[in-house]
Protein backbone atom coordinates (compact mmCIF):
# COMPACT_ATOMS: atom_id res chain seq x y z
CA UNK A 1 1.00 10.63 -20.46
CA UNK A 2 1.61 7.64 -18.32
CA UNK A 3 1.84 3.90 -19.66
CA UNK A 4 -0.89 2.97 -18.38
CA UNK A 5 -3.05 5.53 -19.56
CA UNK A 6 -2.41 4.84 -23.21
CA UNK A 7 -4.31 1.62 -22.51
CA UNK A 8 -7.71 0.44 -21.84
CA UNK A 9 -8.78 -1.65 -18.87
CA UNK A 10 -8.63 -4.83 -20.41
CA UNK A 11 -5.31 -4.59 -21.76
CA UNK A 12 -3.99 -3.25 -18.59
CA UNK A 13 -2.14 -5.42 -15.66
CA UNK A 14 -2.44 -4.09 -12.18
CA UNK A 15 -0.56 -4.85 -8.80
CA UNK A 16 -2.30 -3.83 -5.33
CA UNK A 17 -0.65 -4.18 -2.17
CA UNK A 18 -3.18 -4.25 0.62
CA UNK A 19 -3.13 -4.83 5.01
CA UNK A 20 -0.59 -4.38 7.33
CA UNK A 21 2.62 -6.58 7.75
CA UNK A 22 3.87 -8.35 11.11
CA UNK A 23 7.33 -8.39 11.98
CA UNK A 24 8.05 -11.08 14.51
CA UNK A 25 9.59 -10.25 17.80
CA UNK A 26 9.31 -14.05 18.97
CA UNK A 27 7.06 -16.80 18.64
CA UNK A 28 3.68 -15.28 19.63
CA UNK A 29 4.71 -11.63 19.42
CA UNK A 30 5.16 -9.32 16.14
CA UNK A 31 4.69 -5.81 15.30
CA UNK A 32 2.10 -3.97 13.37
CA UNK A 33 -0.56 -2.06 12.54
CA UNK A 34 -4.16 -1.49 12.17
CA UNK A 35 -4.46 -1.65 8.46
CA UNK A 36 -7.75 -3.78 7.81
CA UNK A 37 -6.55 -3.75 3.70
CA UNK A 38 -10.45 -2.91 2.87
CA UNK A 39 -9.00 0.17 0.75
CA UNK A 40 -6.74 -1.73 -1.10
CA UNK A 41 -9.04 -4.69 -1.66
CA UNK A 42 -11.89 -2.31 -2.99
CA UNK A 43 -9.02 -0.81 -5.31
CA UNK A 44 -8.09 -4.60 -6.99
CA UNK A 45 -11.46 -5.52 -7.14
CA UNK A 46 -12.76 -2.50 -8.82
CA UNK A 47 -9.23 -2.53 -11.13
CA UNK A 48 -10.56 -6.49 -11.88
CA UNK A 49 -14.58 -5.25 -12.37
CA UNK A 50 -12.87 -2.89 -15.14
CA UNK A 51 -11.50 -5.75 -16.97
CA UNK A 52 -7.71 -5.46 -15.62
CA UNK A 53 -5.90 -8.20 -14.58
CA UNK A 54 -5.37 -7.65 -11.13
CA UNK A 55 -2.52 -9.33 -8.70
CA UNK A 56 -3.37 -8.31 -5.03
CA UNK A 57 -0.41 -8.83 -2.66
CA UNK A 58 -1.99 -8.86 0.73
CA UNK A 59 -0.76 -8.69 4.25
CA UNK A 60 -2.57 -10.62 6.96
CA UNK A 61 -6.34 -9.45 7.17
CA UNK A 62 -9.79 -10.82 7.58
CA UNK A 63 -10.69 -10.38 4.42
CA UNK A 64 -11.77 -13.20 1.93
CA UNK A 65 -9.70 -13.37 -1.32
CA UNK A 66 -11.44 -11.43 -3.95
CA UNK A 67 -13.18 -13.89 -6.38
CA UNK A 68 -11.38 -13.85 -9.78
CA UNK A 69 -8.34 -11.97 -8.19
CA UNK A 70 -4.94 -13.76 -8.39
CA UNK A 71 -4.38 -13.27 -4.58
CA UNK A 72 -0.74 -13.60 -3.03
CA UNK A 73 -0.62 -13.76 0.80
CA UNK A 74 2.53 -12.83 2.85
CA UNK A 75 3.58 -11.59 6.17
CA UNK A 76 6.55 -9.76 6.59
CA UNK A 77 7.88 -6.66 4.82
CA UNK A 78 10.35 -8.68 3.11
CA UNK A 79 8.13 -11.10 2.26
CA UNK A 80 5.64 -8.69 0.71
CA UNK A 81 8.82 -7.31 -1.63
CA UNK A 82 9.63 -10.84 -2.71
CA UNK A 83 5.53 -11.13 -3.51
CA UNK A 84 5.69 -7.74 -5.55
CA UNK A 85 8.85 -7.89 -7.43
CA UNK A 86 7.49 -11.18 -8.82
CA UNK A 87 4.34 -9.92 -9.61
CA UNK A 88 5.55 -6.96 -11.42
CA UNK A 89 6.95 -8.72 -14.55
CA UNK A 90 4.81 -7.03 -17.56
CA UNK A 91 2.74 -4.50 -15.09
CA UNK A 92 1.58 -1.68 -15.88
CA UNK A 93 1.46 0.11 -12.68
CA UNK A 94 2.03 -0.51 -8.67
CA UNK A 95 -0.18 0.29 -6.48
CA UNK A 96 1.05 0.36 -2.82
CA UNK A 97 -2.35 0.24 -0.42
CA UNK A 98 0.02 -1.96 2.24
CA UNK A 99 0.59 -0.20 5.40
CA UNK A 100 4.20 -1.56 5.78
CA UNK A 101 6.03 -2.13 8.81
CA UNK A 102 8.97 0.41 8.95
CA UNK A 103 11.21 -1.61 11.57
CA UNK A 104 11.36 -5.29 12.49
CA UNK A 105 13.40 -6.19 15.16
CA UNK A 106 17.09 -7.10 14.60
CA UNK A 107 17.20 -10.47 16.16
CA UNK A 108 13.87 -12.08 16.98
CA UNK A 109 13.95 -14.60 19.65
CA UNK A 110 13.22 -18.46 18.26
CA UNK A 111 11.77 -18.64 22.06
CA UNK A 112 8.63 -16.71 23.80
CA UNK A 113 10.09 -14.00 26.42
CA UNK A 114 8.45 -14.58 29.60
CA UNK A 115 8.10 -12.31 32.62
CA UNK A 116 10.93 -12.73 35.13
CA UNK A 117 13.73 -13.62 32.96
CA UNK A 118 14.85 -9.92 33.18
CA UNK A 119 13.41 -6.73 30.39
CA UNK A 120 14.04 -7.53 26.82
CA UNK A 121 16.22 -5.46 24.66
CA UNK A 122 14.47 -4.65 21.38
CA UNK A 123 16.07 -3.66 19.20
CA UNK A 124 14.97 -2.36 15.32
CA UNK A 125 16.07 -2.13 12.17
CA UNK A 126 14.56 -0.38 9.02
CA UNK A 127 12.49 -2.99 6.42
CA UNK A 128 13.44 -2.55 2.53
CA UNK A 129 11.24 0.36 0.78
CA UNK A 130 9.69 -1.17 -1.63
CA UNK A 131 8.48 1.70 -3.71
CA UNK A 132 11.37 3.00 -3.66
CA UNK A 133 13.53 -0.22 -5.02
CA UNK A 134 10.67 -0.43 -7.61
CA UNK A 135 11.27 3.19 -9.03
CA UNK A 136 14.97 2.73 -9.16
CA UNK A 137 14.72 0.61 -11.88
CA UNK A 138 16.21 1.30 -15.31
CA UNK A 139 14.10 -0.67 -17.09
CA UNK A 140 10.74 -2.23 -16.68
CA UNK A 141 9.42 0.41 -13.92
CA UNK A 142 5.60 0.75 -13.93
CA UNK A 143 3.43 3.95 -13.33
CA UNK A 144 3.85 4.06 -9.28
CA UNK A 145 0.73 4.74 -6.91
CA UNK A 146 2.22 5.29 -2.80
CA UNK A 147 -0.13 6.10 0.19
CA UNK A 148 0.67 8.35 3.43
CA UNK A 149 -0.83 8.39 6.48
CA UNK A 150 0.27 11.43 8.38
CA UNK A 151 -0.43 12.93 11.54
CA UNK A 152 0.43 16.39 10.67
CA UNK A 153 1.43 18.80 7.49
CA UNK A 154 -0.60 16.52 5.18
CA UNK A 155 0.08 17.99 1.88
CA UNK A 156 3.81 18.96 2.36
CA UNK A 157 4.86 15.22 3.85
CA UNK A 158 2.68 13.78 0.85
CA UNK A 159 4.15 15.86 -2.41
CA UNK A 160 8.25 15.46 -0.20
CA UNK A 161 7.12 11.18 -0.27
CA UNK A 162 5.88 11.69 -3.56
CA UNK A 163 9.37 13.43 -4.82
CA UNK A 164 11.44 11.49 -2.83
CA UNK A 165 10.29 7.98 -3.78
CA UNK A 166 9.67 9.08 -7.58
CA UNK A 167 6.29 8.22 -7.62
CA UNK A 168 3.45 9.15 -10.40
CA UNK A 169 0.71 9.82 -7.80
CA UNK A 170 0.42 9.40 -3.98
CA UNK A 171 -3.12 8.85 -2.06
CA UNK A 172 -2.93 10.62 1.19
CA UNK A 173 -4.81 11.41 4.58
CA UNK A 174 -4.94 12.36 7.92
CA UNK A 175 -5.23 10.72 11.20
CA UNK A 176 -7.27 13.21 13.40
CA UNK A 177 -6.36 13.62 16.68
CA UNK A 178 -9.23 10.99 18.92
CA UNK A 179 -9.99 9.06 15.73
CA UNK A 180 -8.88 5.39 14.48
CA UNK A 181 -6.29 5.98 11.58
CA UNK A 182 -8.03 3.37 9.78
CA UNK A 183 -11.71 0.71 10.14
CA UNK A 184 -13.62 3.66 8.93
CA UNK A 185 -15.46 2.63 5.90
CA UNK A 186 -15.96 6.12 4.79
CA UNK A 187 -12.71 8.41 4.35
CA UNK A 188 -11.43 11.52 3.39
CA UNK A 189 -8.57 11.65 0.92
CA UNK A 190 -5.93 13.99 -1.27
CA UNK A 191 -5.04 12.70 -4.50
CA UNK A 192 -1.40 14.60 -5.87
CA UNK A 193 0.19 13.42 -8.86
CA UNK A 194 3.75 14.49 -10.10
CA UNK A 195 2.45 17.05 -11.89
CA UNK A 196 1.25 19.27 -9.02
CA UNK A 197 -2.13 18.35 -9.71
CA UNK A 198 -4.51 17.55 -6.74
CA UNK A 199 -7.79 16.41 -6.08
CA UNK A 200 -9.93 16.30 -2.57
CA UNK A 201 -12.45 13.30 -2.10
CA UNK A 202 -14.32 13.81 1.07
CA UNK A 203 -16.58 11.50 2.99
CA UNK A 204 -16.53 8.58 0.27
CA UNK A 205 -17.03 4.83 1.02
CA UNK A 206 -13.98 3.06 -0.06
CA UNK A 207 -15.65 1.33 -2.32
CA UNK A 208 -16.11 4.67 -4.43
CA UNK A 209 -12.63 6.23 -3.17
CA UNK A 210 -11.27 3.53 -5.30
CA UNK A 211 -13.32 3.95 -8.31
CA UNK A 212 -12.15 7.94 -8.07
CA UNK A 213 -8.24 6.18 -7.72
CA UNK A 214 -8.73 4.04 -10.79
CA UNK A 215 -10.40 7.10 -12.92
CA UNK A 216 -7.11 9.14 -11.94
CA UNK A 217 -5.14 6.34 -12.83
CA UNK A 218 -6.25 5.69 -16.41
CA UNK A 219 -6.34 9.58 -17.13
CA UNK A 220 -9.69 11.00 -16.34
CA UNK A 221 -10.18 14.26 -14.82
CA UNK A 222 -11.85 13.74 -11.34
């Protein structure tokens, strides 16, 4: 049994990552993603209806901050670490909804790159894992909740993520060929824990795909 499900709601502490990250290239130029952060905003704010108290670390997004929700806003990848790792002192569990940024470029430029000045060399280096850093810890780690967004072999790049990064449970779906990987406010998900057990949610809102995370969180069978 996890931590966090020897507890109720209300004695529980809970931190959601949620949106994208930018990684600046220069001035008026980053990279990113699509990641709205709606999943992991419906996630905190059901965690917070349930009586938790609820951090929510959130990339850039259009979203309002969640009445009643301690809300920390970042940008970067590193940035978002920084956010977590000071969030996580006395947490229960980690949930990563981010979509993080992978790369950022080595050396952005303090200057916009215009056209004519020749092609810019870009190049990239990996961002910090930050589920990964979490689980490493010897003391102090909460239960851990990753996402994956694949493209292909759904289940078998979910449960390797899941085993490689030591997680307790990992949310995953699929980005179908012609479709937006994320927008959609109704989704289909896997649910695998580190106990081989699974569990399919298909064509939920987010709104309930979250209530369906936060029953598998605290222990219930879904």
């Amino acid at each position: 049994m996890s931590m966090i499900a020897r507890k109720t709601a209300k004695t529980a502490s809970i931190v959601v990552t949620a949106g994208p990250t930018r990684e600046k290239i220069d001035p008026v130029r980053f990279i990113s993603n699509y990641s709205t952060g709606t999943f992991g905003y419906e996630i905190a704010k059901e965690a917070a209806r349930r009586g938790c108290r609820v951090t929510l670390v959130s990339g850039p997004t259009c979203l309002e901050n969640p009445p009643g929700i301690r809300t920390v806003r970042v940008e970067s990848a590193r940035e978002m670490k920084a956010a977590v790792e000071r969030s996580l002192k006395g947490a229960d569990c980690l949930i990563m909804a981010a979509a993080v940024s992978d790369w950022r470029a080595a050396r952005p430029s303090a200057k916009k790159l215009k056209r004519g000045s020749g092609r810019p060399s870009l190049e990239l280096v990996e961002n910090p894992d930050i589920l990964a850093a979490v689980a490493a810890r010897k003391r102090g780690r909460p239960q851990l909740v990753g996402f994956a967004l694949e493209t292909e072999a759904l289940e078998k790049n979910a449960m390797e993520k899941l085993r490689k990064k030591g997680l307790d449970m990992i949310i995953a779906n699929a980005i179908k060929k012609g479709s937006a990987p994320f927008g959609d406010n109704n989704i289909n998900i896997m649910i695998f824990d580190r106990y081989g057990r699974r569990a399919r949610v298909h064509g939920a809102t987010k709104r309930q795909a979250a209530k369906i995370v936060l029953d598998k969180v605290f222990g219930f069978n879904i």
